[in-house]
Protein backbone atom coordinates (compact mmCIF):
# COMPACT_ATOMS: atom_id res chain seq x y z
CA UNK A 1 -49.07 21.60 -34.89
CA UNK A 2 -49.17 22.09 -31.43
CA UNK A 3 -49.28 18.57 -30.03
CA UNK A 4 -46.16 17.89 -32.15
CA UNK A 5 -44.52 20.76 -31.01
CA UNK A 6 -45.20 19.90 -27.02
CA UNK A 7 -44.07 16.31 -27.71
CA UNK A 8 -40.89 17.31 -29.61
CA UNK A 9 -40.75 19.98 -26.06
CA UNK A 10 -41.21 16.87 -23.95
CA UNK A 11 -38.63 14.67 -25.58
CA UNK A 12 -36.07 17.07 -25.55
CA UNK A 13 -36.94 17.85 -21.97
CA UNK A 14 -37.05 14.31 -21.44
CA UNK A 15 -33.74 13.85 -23.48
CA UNK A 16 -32.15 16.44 -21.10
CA UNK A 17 -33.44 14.87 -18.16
CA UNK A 18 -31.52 11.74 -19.39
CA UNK A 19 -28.16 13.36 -20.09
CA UNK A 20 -28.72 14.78 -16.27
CA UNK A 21 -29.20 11.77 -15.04
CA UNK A 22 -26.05 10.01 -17.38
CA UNK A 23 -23.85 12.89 -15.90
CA UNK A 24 -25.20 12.48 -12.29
CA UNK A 25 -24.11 8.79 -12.48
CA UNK A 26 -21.06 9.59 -13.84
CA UNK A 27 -19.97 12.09 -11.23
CA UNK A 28 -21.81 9.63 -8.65
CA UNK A 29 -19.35 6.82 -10.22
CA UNK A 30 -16.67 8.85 -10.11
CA UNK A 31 -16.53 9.92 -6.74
CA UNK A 32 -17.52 6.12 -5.36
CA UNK A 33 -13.77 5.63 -7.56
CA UNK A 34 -12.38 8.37 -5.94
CA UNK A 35 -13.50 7.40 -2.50
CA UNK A 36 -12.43 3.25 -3.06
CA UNK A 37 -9.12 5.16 -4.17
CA UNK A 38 -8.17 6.89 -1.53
CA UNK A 39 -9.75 4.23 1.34
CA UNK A 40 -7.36 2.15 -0.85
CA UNK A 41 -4.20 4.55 -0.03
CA UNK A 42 -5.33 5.06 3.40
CA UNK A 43 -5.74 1.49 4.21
CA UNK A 44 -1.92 1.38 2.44
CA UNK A 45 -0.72 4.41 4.59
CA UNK A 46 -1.84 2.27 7.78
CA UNK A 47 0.04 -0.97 6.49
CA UNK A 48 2.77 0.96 6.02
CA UNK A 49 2.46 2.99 9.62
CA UNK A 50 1.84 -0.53 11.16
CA UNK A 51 5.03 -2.28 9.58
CA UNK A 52 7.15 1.05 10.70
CA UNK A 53 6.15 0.69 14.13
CA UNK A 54 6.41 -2.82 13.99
CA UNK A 55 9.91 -2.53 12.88
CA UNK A 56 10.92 0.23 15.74
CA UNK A 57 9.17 -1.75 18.10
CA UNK A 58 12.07 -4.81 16.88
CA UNK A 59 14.93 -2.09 16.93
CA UNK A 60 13.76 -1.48 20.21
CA UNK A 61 13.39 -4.83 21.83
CA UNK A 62 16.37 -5.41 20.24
CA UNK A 63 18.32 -2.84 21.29
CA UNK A 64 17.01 -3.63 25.09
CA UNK A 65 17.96 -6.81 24.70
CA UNK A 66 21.76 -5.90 24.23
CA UNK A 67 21.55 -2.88 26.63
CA UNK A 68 20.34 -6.40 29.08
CA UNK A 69 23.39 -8.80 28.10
CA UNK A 70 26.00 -5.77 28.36
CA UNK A 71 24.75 -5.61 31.96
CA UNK A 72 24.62 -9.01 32.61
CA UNK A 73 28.00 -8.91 31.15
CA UNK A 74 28.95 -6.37 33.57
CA UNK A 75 27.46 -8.06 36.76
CA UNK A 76 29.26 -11.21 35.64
CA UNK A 77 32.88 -9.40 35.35
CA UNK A 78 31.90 -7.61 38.36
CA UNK A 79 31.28 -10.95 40.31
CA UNK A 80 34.70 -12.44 38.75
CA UNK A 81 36.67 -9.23 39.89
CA UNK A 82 34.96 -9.57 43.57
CA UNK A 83 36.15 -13.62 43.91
CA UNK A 84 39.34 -12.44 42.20
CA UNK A 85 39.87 -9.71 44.54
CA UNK A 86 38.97 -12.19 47.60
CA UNK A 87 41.22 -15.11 46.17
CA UNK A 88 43.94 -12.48 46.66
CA UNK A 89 43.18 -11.50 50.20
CA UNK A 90 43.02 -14.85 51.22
CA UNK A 91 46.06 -15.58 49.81
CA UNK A 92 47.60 -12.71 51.10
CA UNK A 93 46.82 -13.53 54.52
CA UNK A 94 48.05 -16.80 54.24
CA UNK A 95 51.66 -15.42 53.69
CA UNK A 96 51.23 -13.26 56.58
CA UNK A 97 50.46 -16.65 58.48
CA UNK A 98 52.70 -18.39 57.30
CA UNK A 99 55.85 -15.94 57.59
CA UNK A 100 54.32 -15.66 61.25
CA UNK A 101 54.90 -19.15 61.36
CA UNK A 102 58.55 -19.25 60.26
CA UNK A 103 59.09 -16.49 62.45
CA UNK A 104 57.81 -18.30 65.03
CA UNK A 105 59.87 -21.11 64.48
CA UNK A 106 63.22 -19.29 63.64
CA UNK A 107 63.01 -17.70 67.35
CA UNK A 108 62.03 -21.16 68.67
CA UNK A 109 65.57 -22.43 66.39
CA UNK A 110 67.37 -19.66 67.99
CA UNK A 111 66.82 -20.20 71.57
């Protein structure tokens, strides 16, 4: 019977139409998983990338920071050493003056 037959043809084409479709959505499905995947690991990776710089970017400040006290530090000694060393001039030169003054007086004593 050949109206039978072209049915039974049309359901098995239709049949294999639907597995094509089945598999298409399953590949389509599987790629959308694939893709939401690795956006998911990328989106990770960028986290990640953004708490690493993040992090260096603390080191660094950081690290300025101290570099910025040590020559604070330094300015401050170097300030200290400068009055220190002019304490000690002017004390120095008030010996001077004042051994110029005893000298002064001994010859005065002596005459």
């Amino acid at each position: 019977i050949p109206a039978v037959a072209d049915t039974g043809a049309q359901l098995e084409e239709q049949g294999a139409a639907v597995t094509a479709a089945a598999a298409a959505a399953k590949l389509s499905a599987a790629q959308d998983e694939e893709a939401r995947k690795r956006k998911e690991e990328v989106e990770a990776e960028a986290v990640t990338a953004a708490a690493a710089s993040a992090d260096l970017s603390a080191a660094q400040n950081e690290e300025f920071r101290k570099q910025k006290e040590e020559v604070e530090a330094k300015a401050v000694a170097a300030a200290a050493a400068a009055e220190l060393s002019a304490a000690h001039e002017e004390a120095r030169k008030r010996k001077e003056e004042e051994a110029e003054v005893e000298a002064v007086a001994s010859k005065e004593k002596a005459l």
